[in-house]
PDB file of N, CA and C in Angstrom:
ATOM      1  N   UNK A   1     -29.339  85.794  29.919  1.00  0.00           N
ATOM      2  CA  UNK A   1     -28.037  85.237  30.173  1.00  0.00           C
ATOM      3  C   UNK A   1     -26.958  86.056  29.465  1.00  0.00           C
ATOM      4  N   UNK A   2     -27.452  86.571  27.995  1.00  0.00           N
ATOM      5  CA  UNK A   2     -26.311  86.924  27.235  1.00  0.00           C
ATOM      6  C   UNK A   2     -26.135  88.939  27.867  1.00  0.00           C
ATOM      7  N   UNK A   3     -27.284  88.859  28.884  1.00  0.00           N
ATOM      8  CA  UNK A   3     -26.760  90.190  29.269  1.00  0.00           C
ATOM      9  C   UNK A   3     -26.284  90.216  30.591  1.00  0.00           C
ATOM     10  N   UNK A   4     -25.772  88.817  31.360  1.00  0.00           N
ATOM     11  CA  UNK A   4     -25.261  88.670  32.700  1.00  0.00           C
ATOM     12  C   UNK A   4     -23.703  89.070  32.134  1.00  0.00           C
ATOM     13  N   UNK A   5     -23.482  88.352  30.844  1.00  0.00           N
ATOM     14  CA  UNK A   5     -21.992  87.583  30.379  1.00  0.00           C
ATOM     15  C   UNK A   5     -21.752  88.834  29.890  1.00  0.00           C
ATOM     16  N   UNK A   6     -22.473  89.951  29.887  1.00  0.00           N
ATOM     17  CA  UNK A   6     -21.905  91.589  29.230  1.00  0.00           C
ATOM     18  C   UNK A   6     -21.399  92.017  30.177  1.00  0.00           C
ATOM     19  N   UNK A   7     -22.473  92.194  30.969  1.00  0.00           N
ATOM     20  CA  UNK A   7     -22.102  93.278  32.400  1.00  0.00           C
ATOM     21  C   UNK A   7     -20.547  92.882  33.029  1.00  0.00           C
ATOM     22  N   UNK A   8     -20.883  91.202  33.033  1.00  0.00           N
ATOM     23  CA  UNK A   8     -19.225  90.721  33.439  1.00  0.00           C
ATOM     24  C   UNK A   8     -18.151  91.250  32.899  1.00  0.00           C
ATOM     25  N   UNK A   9     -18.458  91.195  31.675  1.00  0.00           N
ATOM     26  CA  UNK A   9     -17.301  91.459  30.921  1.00  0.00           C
ATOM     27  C   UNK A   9     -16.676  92.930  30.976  1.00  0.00           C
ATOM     28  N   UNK A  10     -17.994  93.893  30.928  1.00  0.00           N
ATOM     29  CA  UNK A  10     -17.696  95.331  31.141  1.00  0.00           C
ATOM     30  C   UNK A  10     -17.459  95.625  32.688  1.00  0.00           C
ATOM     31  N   UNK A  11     -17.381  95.194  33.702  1.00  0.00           N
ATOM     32  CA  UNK A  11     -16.547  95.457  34.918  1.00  0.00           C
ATOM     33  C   UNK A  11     -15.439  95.072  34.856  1.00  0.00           C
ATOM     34  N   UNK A  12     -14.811  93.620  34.345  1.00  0.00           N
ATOM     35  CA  UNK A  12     -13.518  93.420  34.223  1.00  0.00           C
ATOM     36  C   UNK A  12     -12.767  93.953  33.125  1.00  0.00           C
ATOM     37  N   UNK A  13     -13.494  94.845  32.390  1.00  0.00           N
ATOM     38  CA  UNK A  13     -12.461  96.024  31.602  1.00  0.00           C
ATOM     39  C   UNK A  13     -12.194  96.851  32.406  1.00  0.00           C
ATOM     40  N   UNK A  14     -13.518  97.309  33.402  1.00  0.00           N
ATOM     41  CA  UNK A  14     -12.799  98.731  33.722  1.00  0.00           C
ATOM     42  C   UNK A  14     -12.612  98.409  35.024  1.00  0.00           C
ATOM     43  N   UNK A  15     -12.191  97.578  35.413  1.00  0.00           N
ATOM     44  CA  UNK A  15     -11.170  96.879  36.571  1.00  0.00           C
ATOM     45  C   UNK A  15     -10.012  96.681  36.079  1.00  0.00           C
ATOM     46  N   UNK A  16      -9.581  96.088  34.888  1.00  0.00           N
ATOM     47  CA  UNK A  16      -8.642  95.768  34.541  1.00  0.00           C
ATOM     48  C   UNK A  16      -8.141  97.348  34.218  1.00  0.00           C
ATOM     49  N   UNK A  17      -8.567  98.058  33.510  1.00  0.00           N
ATOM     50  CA  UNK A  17      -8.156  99.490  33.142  1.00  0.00           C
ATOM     51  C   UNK A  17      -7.873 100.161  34.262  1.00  0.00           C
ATOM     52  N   UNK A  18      -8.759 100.235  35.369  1.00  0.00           N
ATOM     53  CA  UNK A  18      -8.226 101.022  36.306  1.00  0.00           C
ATOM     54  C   UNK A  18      -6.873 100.309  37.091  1.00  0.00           C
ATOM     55  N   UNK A  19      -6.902  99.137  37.418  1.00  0.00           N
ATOM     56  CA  UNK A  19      -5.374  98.957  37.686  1.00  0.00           C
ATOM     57  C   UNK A  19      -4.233  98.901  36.611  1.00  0.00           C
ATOM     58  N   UNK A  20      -4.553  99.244  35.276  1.00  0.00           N
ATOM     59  CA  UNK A  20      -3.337  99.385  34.469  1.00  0.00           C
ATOM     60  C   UNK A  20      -3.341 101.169  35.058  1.00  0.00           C
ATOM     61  N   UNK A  21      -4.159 101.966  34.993  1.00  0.00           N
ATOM     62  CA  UNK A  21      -4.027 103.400  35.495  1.00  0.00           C
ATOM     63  C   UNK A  21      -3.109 103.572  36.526  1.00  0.00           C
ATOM     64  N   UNK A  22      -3.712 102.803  37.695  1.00  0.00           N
ATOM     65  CA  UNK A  22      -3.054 103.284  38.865  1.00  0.00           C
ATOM     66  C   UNK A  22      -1.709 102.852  38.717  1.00  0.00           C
ATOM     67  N   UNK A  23      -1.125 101.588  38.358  1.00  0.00           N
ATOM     68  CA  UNK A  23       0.502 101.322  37.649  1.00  0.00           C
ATOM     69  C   UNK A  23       0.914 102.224  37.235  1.00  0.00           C
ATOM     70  N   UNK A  24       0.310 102.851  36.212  1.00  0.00           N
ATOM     71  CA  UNK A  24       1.045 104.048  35.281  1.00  0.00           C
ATOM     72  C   UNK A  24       1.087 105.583  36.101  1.00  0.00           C
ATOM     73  N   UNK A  25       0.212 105.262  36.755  1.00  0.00           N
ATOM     74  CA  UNK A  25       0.447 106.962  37.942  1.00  0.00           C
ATOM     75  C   UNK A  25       1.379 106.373  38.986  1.00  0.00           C
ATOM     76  N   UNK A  26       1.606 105.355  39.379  1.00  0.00           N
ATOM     77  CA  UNK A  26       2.481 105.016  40.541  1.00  0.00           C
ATOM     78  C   UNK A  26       3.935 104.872  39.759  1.00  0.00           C
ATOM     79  N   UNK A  27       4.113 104.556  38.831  1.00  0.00           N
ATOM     80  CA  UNK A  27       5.460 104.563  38.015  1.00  0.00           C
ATOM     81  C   UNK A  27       5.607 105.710  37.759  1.00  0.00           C
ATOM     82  N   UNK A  28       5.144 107.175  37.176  1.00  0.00           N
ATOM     83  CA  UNK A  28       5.524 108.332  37.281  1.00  0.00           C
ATOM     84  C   UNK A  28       5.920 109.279  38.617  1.00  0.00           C
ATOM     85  N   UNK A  29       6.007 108.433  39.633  1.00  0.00           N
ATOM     86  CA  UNK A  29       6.638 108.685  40.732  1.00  0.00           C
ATOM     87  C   UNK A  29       6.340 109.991  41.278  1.00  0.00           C
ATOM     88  N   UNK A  30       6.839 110.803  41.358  1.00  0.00           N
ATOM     89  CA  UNK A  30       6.401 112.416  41.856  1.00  0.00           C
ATOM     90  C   UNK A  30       7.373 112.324  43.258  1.00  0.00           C
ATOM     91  N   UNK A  31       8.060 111.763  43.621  1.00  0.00           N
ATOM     92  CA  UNK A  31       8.579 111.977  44.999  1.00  0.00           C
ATOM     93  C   UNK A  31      10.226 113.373  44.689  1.00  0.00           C
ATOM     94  N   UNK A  32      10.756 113.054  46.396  1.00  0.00           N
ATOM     95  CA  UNK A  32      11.799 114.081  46.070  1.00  0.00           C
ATOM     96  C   UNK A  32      12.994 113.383  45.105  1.00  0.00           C
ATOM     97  N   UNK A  33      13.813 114.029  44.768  1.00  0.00           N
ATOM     98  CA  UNK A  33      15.122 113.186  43.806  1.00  0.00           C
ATOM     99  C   UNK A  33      16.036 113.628  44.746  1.00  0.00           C
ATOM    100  N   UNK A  34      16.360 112.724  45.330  1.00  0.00           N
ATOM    101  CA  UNK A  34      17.849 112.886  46.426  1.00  0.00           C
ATOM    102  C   UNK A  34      18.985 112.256  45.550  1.00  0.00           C
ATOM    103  N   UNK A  35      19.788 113.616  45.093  1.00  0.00           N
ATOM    104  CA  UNK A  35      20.638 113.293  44.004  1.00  0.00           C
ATOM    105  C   UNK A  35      22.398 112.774  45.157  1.00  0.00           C
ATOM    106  N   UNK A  36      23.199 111.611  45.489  1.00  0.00           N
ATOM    107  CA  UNK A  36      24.253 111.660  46.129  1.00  0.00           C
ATOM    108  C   UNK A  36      25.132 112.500  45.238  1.00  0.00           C
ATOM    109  N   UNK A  37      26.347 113.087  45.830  1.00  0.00           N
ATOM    110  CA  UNK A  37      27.739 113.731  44.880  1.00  0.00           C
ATOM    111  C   UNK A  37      28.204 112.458  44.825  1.00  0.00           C
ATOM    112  N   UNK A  38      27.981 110.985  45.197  1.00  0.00           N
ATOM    113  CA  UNK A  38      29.434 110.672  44.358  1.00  0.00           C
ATOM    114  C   UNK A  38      30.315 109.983  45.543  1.00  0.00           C
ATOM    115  N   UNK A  39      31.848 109.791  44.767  1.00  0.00           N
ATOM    116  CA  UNK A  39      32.557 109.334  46.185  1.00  0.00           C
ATOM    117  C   UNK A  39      33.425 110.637  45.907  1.00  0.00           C
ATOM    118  N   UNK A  40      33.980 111.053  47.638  1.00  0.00           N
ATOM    119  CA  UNK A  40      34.363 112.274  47.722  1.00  0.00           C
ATOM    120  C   UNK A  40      36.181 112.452  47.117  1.00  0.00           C
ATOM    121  N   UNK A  41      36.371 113.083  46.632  1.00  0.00           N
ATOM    122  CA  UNK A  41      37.964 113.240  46.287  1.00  0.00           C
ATOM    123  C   UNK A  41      38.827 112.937  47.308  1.00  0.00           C
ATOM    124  N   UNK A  42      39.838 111.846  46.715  1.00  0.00           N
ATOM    125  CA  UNK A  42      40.612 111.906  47.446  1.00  0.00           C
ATOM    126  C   UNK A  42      41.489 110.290  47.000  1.00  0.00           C
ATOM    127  N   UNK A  43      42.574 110.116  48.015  1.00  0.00           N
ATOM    128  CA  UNK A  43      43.361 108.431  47.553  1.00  0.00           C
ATOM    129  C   UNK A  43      42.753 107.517  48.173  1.00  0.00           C
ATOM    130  N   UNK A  44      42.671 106.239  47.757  1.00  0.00           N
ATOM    131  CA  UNK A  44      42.093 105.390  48.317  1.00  0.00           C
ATOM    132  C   UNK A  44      42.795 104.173  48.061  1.00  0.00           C
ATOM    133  N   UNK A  45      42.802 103.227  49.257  1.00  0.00           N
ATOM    134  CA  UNK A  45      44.012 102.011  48.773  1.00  0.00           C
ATOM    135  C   UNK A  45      42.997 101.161  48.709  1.00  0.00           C
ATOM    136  N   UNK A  46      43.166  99.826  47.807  1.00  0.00           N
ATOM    137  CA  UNK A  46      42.049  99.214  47.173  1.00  0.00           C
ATOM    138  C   UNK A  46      43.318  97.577  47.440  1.00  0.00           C
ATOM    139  N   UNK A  47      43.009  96.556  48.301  1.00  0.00           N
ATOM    140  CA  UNK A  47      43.505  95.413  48.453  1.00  0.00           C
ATOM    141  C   UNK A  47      42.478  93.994  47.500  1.00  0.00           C
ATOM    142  N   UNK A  48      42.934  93.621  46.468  1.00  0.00           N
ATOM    143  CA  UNK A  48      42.133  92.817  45.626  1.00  0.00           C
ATOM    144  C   UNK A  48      42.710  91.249  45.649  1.00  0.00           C
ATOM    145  N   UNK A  49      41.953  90.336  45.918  1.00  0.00           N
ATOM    146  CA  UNK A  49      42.814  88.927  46.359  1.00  0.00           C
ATOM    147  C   UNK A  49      41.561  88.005  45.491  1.00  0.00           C
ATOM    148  N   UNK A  50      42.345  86.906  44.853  1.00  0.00           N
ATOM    149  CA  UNK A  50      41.330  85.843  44.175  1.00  0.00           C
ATOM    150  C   UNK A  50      42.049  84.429  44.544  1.00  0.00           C
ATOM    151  N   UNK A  51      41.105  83.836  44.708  1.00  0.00           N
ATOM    152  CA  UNK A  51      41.546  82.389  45.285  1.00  0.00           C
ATOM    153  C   UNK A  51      40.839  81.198  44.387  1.00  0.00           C
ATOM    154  N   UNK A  52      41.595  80.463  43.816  1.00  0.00           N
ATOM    155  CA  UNK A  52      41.264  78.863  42.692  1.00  0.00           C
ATOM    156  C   UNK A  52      41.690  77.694  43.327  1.00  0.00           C
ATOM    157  N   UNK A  53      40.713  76.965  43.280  1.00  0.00           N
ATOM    158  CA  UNK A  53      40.645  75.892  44.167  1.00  0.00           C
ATOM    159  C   UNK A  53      40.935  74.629  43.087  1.00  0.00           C
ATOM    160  N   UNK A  54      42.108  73.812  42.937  1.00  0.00           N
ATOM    161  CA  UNK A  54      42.273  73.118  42.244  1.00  0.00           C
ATOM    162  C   UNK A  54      41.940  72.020  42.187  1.00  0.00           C
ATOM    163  N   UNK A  55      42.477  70.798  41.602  1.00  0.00           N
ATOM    164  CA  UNK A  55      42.511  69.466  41.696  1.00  0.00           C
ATOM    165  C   UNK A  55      43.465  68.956  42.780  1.00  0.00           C
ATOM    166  N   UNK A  56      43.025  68.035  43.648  1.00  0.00           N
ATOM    167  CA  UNK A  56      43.882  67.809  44.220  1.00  0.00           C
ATOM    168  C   UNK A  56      44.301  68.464  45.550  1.00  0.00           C
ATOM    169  N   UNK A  57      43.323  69.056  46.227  1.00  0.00           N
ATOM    170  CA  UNK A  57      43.343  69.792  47.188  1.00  0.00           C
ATOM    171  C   UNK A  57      44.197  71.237  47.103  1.00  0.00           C
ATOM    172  N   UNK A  58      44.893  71.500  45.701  1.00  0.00           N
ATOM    173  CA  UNK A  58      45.707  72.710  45.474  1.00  0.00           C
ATOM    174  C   UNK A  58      44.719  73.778  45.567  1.00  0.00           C
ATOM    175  N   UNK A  59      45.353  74.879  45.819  1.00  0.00           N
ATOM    176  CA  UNK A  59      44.730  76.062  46.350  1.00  0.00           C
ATOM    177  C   UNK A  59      45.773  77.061  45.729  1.00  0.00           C
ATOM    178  N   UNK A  60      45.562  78.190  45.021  1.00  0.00           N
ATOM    179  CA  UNK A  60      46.362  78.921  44.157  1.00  0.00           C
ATOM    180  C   UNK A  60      45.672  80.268  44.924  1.00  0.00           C
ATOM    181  N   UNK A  61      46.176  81.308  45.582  1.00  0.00           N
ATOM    182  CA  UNK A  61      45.739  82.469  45.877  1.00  0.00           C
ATOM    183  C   UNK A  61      46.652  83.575  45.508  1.00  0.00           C
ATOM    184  N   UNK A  62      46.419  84.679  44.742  1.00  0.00           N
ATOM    185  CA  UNK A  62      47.104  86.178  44.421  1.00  0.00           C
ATOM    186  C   UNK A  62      46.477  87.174  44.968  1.00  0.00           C
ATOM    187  N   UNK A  63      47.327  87.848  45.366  1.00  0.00           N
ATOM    188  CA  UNK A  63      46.784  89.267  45.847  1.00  0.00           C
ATOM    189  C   UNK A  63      47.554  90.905  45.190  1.00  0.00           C
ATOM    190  N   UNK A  64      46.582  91.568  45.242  1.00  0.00           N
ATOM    191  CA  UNK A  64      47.124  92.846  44.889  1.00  0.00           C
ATOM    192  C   UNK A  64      46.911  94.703  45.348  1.00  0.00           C
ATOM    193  N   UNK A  65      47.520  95.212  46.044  1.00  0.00           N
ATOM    194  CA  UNK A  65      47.579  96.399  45.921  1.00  0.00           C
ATOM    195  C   UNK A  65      47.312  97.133  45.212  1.00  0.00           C
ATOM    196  N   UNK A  66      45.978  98.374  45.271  1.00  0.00           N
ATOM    197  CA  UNK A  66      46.046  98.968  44.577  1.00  0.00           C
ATOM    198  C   UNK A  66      45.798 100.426  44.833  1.00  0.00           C
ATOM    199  N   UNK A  67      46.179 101.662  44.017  1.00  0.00           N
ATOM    200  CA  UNK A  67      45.550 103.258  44.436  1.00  0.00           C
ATOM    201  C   UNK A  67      44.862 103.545  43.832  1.00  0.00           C
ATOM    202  N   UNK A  68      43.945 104.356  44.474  1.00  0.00           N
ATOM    203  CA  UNK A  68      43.059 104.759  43.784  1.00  0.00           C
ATOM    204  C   UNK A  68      42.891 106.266  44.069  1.00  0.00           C
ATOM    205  N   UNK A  69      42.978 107.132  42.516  1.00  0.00           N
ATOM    206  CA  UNK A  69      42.678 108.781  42.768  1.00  0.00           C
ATOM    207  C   UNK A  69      41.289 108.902  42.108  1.00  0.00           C
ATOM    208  N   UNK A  70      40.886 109.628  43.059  1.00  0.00           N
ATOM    209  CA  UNK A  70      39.492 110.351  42.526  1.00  0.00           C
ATOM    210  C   UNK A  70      39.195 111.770  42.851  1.00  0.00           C
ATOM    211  N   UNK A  71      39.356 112.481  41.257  1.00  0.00           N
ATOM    212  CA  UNK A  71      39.587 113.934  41.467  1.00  0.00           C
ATOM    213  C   UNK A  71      38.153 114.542  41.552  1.00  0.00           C
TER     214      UNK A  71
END
């Protein structure tokens, strides 16, 4: 019996070990690195609006204009 409860035990190490392996090779990734540039230069108009909903059915909304340079 006490050598059924070994063998068990020594497959679910190296079951358990081999899927901590394959995690650790699949997290070191190896693929391509597709690096983006970015957002491209230039102005950009940026419209920003927030709306608060009060007591009382009040409704408070602001809005704002904005530019944006990106050199």
């Amino acid at each position: 019996m006490a050598l059924a409860e070994t063998g068990k035990s020594r497959a679910a190490y190296w079951l358990g070990l081999t899927l901590v392996m394959m995690m650790l090779l699949s997290a070191c990734g190896g693929g391509t690195v597709v690096q983006t540039p970015g957002t491209p230069a230039g102005n950009y108009a940026l419209s920003v609006t927030g709306t608060v909903n009060g007591a009382s059915s009040t409704k408070l909304t602001r809005s704002v204009n904005l530019s944006l340079t990106v050199n």
